[in-house]
C-alpha atoms as a PDB file:
ATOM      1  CA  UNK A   1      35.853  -2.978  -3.501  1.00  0.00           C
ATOM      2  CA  UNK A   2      33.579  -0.585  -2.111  1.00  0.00           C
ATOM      3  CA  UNK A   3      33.363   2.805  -0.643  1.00  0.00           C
ATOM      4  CA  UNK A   4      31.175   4.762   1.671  1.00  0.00           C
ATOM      5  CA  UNK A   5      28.354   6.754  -0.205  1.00  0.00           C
ATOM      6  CA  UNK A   6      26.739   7.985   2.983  1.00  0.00           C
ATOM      7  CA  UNK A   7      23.576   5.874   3.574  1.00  0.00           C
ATOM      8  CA  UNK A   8      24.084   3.957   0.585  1.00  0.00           C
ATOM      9  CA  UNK A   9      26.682   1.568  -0.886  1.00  0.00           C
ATOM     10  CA  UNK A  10      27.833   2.074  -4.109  1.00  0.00           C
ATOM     11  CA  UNK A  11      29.768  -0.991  -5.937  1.00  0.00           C
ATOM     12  CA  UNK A  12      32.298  -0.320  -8.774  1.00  0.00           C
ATOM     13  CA  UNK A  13      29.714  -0.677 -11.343  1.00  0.00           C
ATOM     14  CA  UNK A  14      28.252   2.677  -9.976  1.00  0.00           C
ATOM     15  CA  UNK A  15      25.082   1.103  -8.985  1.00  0.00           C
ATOM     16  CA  UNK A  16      23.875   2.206  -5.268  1.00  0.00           C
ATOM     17  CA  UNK A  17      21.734   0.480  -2.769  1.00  0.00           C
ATOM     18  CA  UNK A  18      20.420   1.326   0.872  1.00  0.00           C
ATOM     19  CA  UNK A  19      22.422   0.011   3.269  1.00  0.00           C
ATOM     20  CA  UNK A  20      20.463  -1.951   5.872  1.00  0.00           C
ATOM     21  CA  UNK A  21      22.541  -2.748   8.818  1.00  0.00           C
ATOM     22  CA  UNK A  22      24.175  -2.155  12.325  1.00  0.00           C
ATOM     23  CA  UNK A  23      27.810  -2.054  12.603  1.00  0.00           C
ATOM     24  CA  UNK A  24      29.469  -5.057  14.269  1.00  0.00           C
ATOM     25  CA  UNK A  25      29.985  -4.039  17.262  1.00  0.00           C
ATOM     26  CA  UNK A  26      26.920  -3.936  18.482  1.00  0.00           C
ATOM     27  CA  UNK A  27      25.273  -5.803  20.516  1.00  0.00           C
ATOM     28  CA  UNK A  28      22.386  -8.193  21.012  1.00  0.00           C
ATOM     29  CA  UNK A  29      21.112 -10.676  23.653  1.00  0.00           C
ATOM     30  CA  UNK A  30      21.487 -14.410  22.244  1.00  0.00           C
ATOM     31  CA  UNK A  31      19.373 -17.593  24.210  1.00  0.00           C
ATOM     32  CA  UNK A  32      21.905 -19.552  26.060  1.00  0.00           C
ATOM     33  CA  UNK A  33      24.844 -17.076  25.121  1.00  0.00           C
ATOM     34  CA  UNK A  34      24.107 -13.891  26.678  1.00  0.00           C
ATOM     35  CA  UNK A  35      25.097 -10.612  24.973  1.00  0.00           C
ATOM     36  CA  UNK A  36      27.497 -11.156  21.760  1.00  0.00           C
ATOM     37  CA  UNK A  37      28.510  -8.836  19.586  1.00  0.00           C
ATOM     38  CA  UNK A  38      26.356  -8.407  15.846  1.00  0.00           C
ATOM     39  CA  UNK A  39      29.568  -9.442  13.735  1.00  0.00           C
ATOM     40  CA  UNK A  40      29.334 -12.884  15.708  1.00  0.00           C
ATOM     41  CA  UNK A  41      25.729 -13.491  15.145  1.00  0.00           C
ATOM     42  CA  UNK A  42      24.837 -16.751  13.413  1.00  0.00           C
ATOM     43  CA  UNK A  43      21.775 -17.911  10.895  1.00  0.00           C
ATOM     44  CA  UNK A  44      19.159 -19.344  13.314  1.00  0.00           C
ATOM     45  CA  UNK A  45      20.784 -18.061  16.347  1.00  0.00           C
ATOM     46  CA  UNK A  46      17.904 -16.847  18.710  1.00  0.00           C
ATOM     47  CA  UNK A  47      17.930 -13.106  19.401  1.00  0.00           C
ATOM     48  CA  UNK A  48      16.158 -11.530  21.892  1.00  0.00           C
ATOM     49  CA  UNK A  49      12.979  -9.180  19.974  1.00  0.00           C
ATOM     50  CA  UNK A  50      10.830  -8.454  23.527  1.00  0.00           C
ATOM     51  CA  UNK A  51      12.689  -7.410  26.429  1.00  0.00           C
ATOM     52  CA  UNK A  52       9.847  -7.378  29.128  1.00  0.00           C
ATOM     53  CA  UNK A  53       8.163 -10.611  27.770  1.00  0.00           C
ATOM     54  CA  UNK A  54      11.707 -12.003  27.211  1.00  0.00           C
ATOM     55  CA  UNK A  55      10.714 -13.422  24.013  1.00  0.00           C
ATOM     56  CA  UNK A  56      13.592 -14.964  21.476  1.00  0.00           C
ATOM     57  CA  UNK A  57      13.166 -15.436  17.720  1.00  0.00           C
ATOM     58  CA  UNK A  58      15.394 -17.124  15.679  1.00  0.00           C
ATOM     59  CA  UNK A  59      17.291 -15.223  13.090  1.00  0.00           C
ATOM     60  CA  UNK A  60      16.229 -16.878   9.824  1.00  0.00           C
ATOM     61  CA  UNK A  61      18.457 -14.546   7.678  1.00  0.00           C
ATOM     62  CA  UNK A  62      20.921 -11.873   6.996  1.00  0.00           C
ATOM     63  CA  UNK A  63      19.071  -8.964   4.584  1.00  0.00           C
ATOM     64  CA  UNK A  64      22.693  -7.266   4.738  1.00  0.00           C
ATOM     65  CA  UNK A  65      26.017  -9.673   5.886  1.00  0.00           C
ATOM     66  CA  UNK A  66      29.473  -7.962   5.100  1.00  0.00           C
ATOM     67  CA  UNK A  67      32.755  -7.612   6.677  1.00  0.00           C
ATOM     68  CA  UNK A  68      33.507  -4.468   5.600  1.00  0.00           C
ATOM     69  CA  UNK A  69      37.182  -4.512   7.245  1.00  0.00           C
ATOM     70  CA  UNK A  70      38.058  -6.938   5.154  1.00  0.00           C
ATOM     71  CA  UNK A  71      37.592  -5.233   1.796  1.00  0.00           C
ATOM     72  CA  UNK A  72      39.299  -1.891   2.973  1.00  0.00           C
ATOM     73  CA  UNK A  73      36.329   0.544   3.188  1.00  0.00           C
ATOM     74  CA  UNK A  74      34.498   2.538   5.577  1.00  0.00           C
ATOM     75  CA  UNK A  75      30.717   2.489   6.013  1.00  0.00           C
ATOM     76  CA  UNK A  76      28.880   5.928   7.628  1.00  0.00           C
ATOM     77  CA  UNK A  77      26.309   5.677   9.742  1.00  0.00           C
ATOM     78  CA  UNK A  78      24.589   7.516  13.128  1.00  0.00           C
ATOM     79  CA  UNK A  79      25.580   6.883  16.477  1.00  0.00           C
ATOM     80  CA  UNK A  80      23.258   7.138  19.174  1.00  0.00           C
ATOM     81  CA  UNK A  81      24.056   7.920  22.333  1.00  0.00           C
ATOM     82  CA  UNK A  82      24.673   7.071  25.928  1.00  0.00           C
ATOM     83  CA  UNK A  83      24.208   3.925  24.359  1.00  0.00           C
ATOM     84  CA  UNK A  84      26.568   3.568  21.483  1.00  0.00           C
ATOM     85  CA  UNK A  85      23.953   2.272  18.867  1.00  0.00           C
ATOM     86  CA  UNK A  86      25.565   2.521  15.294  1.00  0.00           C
ATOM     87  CA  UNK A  87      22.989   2.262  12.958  1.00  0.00           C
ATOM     88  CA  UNK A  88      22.844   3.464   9.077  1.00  0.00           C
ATOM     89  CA  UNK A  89      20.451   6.307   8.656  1.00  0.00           C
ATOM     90  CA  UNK A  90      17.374   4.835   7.085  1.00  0.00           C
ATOM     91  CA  UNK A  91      17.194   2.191   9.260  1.00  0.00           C
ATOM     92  CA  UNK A  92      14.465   1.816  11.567  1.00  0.00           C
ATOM     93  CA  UNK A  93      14.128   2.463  15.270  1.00  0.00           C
ATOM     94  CA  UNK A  94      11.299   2.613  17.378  1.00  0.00           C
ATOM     95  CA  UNK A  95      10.930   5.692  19.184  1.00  0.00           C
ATOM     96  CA  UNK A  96       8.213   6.180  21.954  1.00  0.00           C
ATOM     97  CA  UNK A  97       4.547   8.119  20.878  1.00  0.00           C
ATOM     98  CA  UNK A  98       6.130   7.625  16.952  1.00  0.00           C
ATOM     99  CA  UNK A  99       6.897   3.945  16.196  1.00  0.00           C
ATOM    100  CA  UNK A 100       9.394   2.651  13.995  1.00  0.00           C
ATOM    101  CA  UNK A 101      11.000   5.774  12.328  1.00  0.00           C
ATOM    102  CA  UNK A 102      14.681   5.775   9.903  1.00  0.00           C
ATOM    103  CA  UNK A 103      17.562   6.651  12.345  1.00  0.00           C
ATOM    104  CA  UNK A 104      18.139  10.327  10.385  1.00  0.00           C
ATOM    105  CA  UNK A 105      14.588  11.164  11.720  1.00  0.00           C
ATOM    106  CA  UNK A 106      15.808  10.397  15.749  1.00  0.00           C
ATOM    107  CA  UNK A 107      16.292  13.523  17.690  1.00  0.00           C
ATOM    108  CA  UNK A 108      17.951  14.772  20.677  1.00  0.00           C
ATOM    109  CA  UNK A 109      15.195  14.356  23.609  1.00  0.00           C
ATOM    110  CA  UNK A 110      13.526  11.285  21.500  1.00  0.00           C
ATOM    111  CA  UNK A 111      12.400   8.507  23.886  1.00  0.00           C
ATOM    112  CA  UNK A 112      13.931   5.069  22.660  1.00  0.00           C
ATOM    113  CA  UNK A 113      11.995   1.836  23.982  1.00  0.00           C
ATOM    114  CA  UNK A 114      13.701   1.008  27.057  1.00  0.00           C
ATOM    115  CA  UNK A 115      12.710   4.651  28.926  1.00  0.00           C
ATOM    116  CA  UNK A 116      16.453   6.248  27.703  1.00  0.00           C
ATOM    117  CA  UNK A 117      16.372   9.617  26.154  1.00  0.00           C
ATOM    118  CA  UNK A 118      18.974  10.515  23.059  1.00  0.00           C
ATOM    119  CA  UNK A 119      21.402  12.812  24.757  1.00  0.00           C
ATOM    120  CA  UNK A 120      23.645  12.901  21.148  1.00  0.00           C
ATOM    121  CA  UNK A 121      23.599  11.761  17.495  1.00  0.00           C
ATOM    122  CA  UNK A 122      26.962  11.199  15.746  1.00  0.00           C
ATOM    123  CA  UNK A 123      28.098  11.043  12.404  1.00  0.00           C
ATOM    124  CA  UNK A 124      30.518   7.992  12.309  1.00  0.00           C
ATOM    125  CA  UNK A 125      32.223   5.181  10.207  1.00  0.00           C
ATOM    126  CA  UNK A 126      32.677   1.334  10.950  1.00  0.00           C
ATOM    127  CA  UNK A 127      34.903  -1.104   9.549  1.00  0.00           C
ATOM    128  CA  UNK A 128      33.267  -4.077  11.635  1.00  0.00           C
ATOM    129  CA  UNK A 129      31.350  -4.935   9.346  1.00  0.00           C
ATOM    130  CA  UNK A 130      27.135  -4.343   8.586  1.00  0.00           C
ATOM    131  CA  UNK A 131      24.624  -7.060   9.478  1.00  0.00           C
ATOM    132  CA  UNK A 132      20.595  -6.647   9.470  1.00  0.00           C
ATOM    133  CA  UNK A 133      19.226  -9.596  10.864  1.00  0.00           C
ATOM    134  CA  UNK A 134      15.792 -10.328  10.415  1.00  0.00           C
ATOM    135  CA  UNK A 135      13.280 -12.293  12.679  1.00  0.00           C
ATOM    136  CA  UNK A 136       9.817 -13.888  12.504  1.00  0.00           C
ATOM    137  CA  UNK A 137       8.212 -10.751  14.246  1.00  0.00           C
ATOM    138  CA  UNK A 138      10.160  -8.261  12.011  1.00  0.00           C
ATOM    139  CA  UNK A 139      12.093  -7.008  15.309  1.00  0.00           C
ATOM    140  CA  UNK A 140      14.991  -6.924  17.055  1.00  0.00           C
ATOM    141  CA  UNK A 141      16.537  -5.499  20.384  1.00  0.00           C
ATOM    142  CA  UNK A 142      19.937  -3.781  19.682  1.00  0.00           C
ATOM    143  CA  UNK A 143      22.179  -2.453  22.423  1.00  0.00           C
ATOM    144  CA  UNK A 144      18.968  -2.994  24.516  1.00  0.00           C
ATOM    145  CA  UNK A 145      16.434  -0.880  22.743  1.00  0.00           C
ATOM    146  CA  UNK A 146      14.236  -2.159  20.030  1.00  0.00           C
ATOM    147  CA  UNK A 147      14.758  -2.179  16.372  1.00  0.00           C
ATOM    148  CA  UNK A 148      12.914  -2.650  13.272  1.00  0.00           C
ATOM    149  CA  UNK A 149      14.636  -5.083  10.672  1.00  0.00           C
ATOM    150  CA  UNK A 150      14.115  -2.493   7.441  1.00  0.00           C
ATOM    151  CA  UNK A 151      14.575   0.198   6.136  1.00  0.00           C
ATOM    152  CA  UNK A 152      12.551   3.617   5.633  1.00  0.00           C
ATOM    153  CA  UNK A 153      12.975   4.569   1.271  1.00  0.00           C
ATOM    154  CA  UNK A 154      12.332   8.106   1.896  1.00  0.00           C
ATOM    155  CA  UNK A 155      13.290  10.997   4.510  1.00  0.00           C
ATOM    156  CA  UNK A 156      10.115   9.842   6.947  1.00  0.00           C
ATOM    157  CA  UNK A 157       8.514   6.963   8.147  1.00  0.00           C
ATOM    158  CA  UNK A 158       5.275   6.350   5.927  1.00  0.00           C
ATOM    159  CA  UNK A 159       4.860   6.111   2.325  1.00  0.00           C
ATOM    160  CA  UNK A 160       1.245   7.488   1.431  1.00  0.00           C
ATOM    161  CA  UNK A 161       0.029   6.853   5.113  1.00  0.00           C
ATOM    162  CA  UNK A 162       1.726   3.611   5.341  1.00  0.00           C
ATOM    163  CA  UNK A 163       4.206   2.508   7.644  1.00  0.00           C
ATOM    164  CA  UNK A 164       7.636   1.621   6.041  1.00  0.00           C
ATOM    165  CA  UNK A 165       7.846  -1.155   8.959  1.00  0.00           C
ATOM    166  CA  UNK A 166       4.948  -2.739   7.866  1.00  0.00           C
ATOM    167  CA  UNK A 167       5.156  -2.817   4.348  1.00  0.00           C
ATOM    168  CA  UNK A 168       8.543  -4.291   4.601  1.00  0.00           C
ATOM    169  CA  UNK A 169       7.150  -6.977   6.785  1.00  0.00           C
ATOM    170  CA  UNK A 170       4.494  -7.673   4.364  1.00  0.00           C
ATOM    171  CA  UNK A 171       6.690  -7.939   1.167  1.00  0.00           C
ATOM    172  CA  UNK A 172       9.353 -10.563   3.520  1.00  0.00           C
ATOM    173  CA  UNK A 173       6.514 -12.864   3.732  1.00  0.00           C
ATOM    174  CA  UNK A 174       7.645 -15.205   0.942  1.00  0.00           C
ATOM    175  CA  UNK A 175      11.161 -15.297   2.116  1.00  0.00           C
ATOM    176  CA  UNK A 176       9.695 -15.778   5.740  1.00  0.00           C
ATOM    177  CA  UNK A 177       7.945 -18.735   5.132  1.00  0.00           C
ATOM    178  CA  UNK A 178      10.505 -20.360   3.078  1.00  0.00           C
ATOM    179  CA  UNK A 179      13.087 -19.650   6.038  1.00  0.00           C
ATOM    180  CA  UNK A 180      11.510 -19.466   9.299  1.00  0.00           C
ATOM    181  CA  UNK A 181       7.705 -21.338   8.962  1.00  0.00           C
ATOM    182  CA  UNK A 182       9.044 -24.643   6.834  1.00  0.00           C
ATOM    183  CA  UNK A 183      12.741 -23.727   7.212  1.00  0.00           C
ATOM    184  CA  UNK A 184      15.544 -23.161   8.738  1.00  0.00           C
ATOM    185  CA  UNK A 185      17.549 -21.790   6.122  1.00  0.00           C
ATOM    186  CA  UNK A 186      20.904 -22.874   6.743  1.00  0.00           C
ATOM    187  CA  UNK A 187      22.953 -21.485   3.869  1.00  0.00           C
ATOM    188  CA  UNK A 188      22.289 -18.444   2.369  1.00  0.00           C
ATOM    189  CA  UNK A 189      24.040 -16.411  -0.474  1.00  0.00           C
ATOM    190  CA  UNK A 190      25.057 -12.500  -0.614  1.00  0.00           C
ATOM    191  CA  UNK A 191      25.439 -10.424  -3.878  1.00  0.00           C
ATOM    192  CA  UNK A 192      28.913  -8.685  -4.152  1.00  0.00           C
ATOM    193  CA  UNK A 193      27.929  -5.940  -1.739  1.00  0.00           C
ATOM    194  CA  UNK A 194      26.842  -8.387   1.202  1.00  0.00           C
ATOM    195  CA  UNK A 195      22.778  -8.186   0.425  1.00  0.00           C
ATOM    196  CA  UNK A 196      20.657 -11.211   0.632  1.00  0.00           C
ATOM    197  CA  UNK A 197      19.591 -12.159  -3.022  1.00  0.00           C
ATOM    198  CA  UNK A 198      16.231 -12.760  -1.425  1.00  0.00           C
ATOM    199  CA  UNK A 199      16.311  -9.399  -0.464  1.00  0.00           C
ATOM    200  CA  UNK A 200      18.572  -7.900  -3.511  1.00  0.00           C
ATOM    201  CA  UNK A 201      15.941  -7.529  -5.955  1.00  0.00           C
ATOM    202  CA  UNK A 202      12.741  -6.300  -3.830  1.00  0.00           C
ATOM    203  CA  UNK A 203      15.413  -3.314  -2.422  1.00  0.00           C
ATOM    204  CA  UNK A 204      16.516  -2.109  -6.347  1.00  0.00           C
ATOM    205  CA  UNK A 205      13.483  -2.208  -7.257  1.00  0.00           C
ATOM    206  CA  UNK A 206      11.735   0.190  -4.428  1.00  0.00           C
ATOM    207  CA  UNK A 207      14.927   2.394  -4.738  1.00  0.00           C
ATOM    208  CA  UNK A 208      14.392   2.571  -8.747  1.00  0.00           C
ATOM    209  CA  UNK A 209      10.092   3.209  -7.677  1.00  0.00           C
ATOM    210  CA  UNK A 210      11.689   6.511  -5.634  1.00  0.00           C
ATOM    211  CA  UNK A 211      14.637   7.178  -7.388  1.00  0.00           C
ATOM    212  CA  UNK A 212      17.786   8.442  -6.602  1.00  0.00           C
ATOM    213  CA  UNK A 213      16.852  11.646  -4.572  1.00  0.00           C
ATOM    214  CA  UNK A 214      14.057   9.821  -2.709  1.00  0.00           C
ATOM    215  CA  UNK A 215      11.517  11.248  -5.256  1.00  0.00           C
ATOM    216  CA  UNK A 216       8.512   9.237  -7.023  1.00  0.00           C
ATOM    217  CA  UNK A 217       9.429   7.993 -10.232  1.00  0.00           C
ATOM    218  CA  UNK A 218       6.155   8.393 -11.823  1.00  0.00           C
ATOM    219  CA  UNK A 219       6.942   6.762 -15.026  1.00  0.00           C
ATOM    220  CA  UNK A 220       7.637   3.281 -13.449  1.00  0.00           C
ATOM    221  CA  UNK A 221       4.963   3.517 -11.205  1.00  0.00           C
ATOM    222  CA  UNK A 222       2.624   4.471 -13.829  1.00  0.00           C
ATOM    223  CA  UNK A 223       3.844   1.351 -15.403  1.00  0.00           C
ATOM    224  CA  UNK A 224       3.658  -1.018 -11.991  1.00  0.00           C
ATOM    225  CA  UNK A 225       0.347   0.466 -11.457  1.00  0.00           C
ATOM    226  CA  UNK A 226      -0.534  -1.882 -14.139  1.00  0.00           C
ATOM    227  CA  UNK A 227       0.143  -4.986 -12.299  1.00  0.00           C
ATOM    228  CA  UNK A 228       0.355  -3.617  -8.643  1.00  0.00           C
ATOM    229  CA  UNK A 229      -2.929  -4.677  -7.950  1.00  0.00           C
ATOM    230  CA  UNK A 230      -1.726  -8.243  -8.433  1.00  0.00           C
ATOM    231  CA  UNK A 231       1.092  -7.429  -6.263  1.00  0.00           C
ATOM    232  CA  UNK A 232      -1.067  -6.579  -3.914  1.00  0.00           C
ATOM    233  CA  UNK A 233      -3.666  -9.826  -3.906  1.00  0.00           C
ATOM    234  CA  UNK A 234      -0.509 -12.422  -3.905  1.00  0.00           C
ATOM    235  CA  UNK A 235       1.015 -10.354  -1.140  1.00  0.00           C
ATOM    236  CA  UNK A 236      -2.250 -10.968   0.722  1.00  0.00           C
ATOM    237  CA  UNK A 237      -2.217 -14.556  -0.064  1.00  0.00           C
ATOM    238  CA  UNK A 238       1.126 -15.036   1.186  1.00  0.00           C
ATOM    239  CA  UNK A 239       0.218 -13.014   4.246  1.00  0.00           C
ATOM    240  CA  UNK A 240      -2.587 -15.219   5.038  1.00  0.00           C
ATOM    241  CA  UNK A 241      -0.988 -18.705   3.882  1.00  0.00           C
ATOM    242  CA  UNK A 242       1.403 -17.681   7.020  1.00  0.00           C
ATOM    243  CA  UNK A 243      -1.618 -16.968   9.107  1.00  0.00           C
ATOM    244  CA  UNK A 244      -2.771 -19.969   8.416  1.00  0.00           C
ATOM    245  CA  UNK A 245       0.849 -22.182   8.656  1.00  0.00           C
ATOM    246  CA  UNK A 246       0.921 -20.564  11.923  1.00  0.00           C
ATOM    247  CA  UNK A 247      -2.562 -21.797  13.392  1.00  0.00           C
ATOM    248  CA  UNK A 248      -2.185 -25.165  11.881  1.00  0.00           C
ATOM    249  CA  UNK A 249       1.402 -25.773  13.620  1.00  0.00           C
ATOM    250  CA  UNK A 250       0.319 -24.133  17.118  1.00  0.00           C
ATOM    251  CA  UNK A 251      -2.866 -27.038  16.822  1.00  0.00           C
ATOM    252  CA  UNK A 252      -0.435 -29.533  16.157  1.00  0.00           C
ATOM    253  CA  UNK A 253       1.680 -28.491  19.300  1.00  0.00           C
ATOM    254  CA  UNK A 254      -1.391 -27.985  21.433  1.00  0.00           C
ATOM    255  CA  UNK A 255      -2.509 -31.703  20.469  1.00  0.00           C
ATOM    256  CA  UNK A 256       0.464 -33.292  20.867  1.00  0.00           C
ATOM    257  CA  UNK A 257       1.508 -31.783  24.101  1.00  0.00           C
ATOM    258  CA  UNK A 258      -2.109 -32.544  25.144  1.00  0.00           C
ATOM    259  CA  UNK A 259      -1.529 -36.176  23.913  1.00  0.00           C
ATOM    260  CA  UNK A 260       1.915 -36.542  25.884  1.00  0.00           C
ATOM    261  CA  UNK A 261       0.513 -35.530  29.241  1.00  0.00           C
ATOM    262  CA  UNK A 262      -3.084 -37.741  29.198  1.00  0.00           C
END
């Protein structure tokens, strides 16, 4: 079983992770199905991420997939209001004039994407489950206003000057690749607390980098300093090798659409 440890889940072996999710019950805009619920989202269905371009993205994974109903517990999270959006607290949310910021930064008066101001944040609990889908673009319209898929791993939005969003995005390029660029990804498995195992390890280990109370811990990093920069060049090359994936499929489209119609 497990039990609500504010934004965090704790398992019976004690260990705690970030949650990354929405309740079920809200909502998202589907191609061809209109507005579903989150707990009846499926791998690969394609969620709407822009709503004035109307773009959809297909959801190439789950980073968090539980129903939490079913094992008996409660998960807390923030509600948002007038438009319902249960969220967990470090997830993301763009907010007008300050980008994607964790849902315990949102204030009353805040400016959400589509033009609504936060009139009141709530402190709630959901049994509907948690879900954090994640798309190509790293995005996601929820209840209508747009979403980050990740998580912020301290009380603000940046880490050092950079955004949380975006280092996220850059450290899910391996998993993007392998699931959206050459996938789909049709099956894919959960640890014990409903977290990707693509995602599982990445998440310990930046909550082990910042520790328990969202503090540095200096002697790790001292020690990944050692091989960070690494990190940081095969990060890069992934980055690019999807730059690149990307380019060389669009040519092929271009070509062979050019092709059909001469």
């Amino acid at each position: 079983d497990i039990e609500s440890i504010g934004d965090t889940i704790k398992n019976i072996d004690n260990t705690e992770m970030p949650t990354i999710c929405f309740s079920g019950d809200t909502t998202v805009q589907v191609e061809h199905k209109g507005t579903i619920a989150m707990k009846d989202l499926k791998l690969n269905d394609r969620v709407m991420v822009d709503y004035n371009s109307k773009k959809f993205e297909p959801v190439y994974s789950f980073g968090h997939h539980t129903t939490v109903a079913k094992r008996g517990s409660r998960i807390q999270m923030l509600k948002l209001q007038p438009l319902g959006l249960e969220i967990s607290s470090t997830h993301m949310i763009f907010i007008k004039g300050e980008g994607f910021i964790p849902a315990m930064m949102v204030k009353i008066g805040d400016i959400l994407s589509n033009n609504i101001s936060v009139t009141d944040i709530q402190h709630v609990t959901t049994n509907t489950g948690v879900y954090a889908p994640f798309t190509a673009s790293g995005k996601i319209l929820v209840n209508g206003v747009l979403a980050s898929n990740f998580v912020a791993f301290q009380d603000n939005n940046m880490l050092h000057g950079l955004s949380f969003h975006y280092l996220a995005y850059a450290f899910e390029s391996t998993h993007r690749i392998w699931c959206y660029h050459t996938g789909p990804c049709r099956v894919e498995t959960y640890n014990s607390n409903g977290i990707s195992l693509w995602v599982e390890k990445p998440l310990q280990l930046m909550h082990t980098i910042l520790g328990p109370k969202r503090t540095l811990n200096y002697n790790l990093l001292l020690q990944l300093c050692l091989i960070l920069p690494f990190g940081v060049i095969i990060i890069c090359f992934m980055s690019l090798i999807e730059a690149v994936f990307f380019i060389y499929l669009t040519t092929i489209i271009f070509f062979s659409v050019t092709l059909f119609i001469l």
